[in-house]
C-alpha atoms as a PDB file:
ATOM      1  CA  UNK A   1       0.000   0.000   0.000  1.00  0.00           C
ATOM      2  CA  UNK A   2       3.223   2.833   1.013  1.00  0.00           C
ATOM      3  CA  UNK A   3       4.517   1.785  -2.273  1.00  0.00           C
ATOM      4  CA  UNK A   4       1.671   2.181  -4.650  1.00  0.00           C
ATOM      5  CA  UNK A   5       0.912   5.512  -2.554  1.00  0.00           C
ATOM      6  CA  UNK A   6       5.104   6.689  -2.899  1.00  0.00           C
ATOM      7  CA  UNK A   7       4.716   5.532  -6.666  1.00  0.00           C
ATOM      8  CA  UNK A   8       1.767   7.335  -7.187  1.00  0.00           C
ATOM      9  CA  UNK A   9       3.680  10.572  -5.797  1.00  0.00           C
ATOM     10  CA  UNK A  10       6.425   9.989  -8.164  1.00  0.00           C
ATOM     11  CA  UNK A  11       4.205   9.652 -11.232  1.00  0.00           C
ATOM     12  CA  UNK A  12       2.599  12.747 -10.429  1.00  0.00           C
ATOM     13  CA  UNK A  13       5.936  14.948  -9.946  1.00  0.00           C
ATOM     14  CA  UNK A  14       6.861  13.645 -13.132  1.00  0.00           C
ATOM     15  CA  UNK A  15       3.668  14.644 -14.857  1.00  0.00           C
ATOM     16  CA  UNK A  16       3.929  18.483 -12.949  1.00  0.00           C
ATOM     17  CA  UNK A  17       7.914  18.966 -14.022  1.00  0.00           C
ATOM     18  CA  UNK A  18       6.291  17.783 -18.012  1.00  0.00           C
ATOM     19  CA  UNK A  19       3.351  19.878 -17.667  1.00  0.00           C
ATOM     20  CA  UNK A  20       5.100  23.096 -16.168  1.00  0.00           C
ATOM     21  CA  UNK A  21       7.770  24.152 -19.142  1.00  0.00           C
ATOM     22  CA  UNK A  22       5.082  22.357 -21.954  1.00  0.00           C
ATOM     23  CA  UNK A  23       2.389  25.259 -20.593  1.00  0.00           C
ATOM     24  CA  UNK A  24       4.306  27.885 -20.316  1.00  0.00           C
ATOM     25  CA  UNK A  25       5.932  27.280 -24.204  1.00  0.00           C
ATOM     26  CA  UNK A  26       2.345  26.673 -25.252  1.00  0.00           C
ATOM     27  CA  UNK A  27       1.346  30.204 -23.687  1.00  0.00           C
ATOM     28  CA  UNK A  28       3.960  31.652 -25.082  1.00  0.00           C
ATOM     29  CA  UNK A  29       3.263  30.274 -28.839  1.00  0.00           C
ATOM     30  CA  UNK A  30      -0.204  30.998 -28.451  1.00  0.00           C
ATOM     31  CA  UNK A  31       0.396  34.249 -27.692  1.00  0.00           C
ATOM     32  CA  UNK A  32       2.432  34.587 -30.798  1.00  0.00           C
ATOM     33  CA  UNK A  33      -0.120  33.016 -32.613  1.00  0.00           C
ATOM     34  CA  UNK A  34      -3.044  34.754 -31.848  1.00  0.00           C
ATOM     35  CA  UNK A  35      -2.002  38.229 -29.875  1.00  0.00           C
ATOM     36  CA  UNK A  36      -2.710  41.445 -31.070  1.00  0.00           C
ATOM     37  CA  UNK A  37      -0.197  43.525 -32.674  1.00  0.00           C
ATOM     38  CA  UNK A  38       1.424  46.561 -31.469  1.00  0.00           C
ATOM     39  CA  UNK A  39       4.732  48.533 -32.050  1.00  0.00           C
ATOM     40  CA  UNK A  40       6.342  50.148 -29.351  1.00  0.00           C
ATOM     41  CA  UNK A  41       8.877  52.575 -29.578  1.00  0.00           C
ATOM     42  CA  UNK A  42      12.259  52.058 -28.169  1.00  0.00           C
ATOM     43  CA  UNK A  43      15.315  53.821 -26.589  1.00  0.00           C
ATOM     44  CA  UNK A  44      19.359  52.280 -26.204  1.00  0.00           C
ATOM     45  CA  UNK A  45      20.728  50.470 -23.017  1.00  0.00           C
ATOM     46  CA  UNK A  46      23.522  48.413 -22.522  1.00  0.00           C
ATOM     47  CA  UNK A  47      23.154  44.488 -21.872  1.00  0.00           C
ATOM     48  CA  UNK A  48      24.824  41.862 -20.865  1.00  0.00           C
ATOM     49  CA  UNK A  49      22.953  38.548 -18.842  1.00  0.00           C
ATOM     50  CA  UNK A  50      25.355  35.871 -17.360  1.00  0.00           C
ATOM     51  CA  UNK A  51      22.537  33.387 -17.512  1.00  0.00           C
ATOM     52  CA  UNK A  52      21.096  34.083 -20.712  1.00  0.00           C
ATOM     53  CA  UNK A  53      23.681  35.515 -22.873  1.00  0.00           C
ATOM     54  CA  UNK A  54      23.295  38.200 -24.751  1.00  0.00           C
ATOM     55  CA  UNK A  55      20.200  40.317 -25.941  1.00  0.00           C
ATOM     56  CA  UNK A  56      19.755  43.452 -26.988  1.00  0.00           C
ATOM     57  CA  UNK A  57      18.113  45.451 -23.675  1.00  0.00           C
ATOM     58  CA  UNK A  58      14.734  47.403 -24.781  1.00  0.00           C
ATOM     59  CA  UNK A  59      13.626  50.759 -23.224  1.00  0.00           C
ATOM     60  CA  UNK A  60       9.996  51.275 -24.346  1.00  0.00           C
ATOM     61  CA  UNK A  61       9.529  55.091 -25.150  1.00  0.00           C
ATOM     62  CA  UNK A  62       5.716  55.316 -23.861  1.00  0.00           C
ATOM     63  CA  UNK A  63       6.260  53.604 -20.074  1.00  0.00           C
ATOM     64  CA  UNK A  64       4.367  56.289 -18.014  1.00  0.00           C
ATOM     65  CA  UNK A  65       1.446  58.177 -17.906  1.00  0.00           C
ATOM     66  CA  UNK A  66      -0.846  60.449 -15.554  1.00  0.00           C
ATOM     67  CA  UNK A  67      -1.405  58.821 -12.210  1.00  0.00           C
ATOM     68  CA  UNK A  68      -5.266  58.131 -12.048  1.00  0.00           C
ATOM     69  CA  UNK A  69      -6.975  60.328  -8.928  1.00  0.00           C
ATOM     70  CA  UNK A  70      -7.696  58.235  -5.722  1.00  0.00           C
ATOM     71  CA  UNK A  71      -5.257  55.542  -6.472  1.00  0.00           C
ATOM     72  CA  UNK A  72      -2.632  54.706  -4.158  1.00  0.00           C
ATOM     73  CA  UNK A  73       0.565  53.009  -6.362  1.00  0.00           C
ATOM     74  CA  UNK A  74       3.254  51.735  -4.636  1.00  0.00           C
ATOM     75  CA  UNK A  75       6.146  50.630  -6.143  1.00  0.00           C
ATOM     76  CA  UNK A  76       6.593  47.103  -7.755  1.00  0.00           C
ATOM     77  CA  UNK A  77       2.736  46.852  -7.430  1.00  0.00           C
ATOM     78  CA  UNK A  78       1.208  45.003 -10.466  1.00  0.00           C
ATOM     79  CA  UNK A  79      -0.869  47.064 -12.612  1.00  0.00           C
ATOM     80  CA  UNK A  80      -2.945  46.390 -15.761  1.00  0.00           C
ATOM     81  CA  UNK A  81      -2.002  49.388 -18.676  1.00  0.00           C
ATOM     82  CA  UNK A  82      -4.673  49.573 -21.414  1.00  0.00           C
ATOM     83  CA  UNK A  83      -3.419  50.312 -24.576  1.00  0.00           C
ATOM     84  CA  UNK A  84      -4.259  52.535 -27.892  1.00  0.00           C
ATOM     85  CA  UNK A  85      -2.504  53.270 -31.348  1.00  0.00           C
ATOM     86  CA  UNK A  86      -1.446  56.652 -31.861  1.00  0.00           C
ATOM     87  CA  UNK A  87      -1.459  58.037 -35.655  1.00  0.00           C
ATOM     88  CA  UNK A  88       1.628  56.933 -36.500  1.00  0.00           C
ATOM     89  CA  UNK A  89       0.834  53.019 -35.452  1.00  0.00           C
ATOM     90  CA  UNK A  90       2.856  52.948 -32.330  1.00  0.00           C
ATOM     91  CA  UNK A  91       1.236  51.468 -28.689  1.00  0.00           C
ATOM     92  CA  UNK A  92       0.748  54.137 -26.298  1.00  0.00           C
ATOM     93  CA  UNK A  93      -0.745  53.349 -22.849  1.00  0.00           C
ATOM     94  CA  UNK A  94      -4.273  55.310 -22.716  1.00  0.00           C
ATOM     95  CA  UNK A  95      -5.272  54.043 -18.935  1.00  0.00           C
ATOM     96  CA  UNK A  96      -3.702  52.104 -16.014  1.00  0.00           C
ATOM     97  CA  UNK A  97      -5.962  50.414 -13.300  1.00  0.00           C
ATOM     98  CA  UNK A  98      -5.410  47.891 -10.707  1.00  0.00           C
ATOM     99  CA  UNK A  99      -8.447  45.906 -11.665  1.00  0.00           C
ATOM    100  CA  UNK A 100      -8.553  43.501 -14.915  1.00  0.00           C
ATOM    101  CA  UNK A 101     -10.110  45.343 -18.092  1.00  0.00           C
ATOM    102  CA  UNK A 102     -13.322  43.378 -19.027  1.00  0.00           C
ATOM    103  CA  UNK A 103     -12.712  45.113 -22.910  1.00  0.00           C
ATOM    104  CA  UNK A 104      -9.671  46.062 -24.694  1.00  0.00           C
ATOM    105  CA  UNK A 105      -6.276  45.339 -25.305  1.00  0.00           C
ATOM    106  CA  UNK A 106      -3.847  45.274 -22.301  1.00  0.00           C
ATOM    107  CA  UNK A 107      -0.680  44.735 -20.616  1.00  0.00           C
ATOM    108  CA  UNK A 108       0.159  43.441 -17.141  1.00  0.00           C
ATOM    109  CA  UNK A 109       2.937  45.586 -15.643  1.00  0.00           C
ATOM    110  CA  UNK A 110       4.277  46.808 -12.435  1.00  0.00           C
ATOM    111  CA  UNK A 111       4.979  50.395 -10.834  1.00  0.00           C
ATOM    112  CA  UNK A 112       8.589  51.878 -11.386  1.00  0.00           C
ATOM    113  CA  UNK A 113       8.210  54.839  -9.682  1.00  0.00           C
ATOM    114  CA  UNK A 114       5.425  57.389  -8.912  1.00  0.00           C
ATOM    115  CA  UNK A 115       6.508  61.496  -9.779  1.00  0.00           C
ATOM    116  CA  UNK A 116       3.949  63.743  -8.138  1.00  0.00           C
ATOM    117  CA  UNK A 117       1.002  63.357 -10.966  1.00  0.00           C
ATOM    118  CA  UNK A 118       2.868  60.172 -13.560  1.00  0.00           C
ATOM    119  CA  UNK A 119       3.267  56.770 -13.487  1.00  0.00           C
ATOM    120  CA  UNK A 120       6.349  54.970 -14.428  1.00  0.00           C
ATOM    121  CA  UNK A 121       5.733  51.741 -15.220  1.00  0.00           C
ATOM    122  CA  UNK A 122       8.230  48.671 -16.066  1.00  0.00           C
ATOM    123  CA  UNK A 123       6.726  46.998 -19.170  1.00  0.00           C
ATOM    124  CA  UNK A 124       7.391  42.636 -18.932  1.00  0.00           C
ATOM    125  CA  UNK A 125       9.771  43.160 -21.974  1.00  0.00           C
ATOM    126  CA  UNK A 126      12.840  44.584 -22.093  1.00  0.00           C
ATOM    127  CA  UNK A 127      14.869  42.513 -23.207  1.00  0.00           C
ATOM    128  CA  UNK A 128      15.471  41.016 -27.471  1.00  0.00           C
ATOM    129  CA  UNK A 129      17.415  37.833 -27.059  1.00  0.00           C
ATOM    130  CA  UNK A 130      19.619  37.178 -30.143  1.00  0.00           C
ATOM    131  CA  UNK A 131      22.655  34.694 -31.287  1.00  0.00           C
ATOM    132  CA  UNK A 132      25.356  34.697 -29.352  1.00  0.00           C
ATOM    133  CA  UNK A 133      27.491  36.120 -31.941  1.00  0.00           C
ATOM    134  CA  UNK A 134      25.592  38.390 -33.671  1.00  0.00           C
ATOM    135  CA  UNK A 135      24.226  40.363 -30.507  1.00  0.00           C
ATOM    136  CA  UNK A 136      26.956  42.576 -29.422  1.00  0.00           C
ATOM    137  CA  UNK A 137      26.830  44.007 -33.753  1.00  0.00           C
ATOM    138  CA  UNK A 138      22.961  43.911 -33.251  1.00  0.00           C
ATOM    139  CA  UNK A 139      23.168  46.221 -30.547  1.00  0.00           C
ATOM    140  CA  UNK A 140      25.609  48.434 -32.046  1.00  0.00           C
ATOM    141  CA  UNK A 141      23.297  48.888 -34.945  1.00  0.00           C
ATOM    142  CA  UNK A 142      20.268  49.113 -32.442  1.00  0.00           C
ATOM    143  CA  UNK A 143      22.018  52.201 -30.436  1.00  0.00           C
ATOM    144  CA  UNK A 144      23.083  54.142 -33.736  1.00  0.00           C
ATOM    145  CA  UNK A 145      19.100  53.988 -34.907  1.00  0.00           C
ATOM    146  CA  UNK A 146      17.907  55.070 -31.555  1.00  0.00           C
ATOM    147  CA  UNK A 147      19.598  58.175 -30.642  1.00  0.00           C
ATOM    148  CA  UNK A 148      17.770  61.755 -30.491  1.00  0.00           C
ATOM    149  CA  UNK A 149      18.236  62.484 -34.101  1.00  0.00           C
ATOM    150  CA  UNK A 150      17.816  59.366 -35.319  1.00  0.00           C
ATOM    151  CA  UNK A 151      14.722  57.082 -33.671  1.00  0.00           C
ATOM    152  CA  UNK A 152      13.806  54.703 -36.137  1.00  0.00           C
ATOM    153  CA  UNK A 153      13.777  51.441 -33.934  1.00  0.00           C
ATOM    154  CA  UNK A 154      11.011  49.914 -32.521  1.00  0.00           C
ATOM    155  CA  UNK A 155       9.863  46.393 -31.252  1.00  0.00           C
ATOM    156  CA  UNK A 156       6.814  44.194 -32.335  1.00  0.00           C
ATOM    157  CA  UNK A 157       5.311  42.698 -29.297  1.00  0.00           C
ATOM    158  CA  UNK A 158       2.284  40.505 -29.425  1.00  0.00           C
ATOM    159  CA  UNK A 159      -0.262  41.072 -26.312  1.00  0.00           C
ATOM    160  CA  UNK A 160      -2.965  38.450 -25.375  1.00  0.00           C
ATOM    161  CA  UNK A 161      -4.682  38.674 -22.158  1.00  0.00           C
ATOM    162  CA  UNK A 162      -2.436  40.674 -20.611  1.00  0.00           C
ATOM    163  CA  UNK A 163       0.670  38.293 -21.742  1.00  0.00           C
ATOM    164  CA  UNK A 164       3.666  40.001 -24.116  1.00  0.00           C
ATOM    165  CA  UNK A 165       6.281  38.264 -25.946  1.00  0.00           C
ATOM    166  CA  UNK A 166       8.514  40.290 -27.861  1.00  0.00           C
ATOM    167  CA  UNK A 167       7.909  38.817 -31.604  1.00  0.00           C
ATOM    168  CA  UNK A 168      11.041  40.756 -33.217  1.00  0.00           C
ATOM    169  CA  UNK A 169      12.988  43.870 -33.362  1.00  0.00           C
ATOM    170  CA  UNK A 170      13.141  46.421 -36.072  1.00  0.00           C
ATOM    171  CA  UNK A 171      15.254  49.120 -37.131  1.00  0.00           C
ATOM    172  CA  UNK A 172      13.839  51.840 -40.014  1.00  0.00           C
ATOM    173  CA  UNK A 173      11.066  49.147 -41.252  1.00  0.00           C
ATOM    174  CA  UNK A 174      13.545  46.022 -41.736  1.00  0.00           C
ATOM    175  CA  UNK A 175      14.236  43.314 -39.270  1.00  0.00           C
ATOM    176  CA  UNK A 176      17.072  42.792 -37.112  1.00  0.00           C
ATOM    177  CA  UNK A 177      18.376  39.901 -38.024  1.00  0.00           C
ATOM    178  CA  UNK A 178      17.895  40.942 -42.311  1.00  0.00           C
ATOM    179  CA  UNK A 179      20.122  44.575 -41.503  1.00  0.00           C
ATOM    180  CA  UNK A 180      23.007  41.907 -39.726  1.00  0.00           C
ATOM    181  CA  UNK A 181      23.065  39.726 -42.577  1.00  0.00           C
ATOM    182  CA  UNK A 182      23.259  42.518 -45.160  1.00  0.00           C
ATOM    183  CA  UNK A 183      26.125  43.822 -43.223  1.00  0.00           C
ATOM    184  CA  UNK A 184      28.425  40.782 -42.925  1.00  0.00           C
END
């Protein structure tokens, strides 16, 4: 009886260590599959992950807004930011509440920092992960289109229920990974 009860235990771990990374890659695809859209603006940082390797680090332009009246925001509290397309098809966040939107597109974030009446907020991408090799010339090209007086970089991100994943990076209407192998 202990060792059809320690057997059964065993089975199940196995079954929750298959189920955990096979969910999480199936959110993830499904999110590319089926999220909406958007292009966000970026800005340059430096990056550099001992665990992950290299990527190229993401700054999204449009990360705060006007804090809403009557609500107390702390930071590192988890928000939800409701999102619009401004004329020129880039994301902006339109809203922020603490509460679930019931319509519309949105993003799950969490409070940077709180400046008398805006709201910083740290986006759950900010970070492009790339080839090993072809990063550190990625990001080189990356920086040089997203200076003051010259922004043309942005990222795609696809957003479903809340969820992100960063679907590619793009610099003056062309992909990433196309400018890098033009430039070998």
């Amino acid at each position: 009886m202990r060792r059809k009860y320690i057997f059964g235990l065993f089975a199940l771990l196995i079954v929750v260590q298959i189920a955990l990374p096979v969910s999480m890659i199936a959110k993830r695809e499904a999110t590319l599959k089926n999220g909406v859209v958007f292009r966000f603006k970026t800005a340059p940082v430096d990056p550099y992950d001992a665990f992950r390797g290299r990527f190229v680090a993401l700054r999204v332009e449009v990360n705060s807004i006007s804090k809403p009246m009557g609500v107390d925001l702390k930071y590192g509290q988890k928000v939800f930011a409701q999102l619009t397309v401004d004329a020129n098809g880039f994301a902006k966040i339109s809203a922020i509440s603490l509460q679930r939107p019931k319509a519309g597109d949105y993003l799950a974030a969490t409070v940077g920092y709180c400046h008398e009446n805006s709201v910083n907020l740290n986006l759950p991408f900010d970070r492009y992960y790339m080839e090993e090799k072809a990063a550190s010339h990625a990001e080189q090209v990356y920086r040089e289109h997203s200076r003051r007086d010259q922004q043309d970089a942005y990222v795609i991100v696809r957003i479903k229920d809340g969820f992100a994943v960063v679907e590619g990076l793009y610099i003056g209407g062309s992909k990433i990974e196309e400018i890098l192998r033009r430039t070998k």
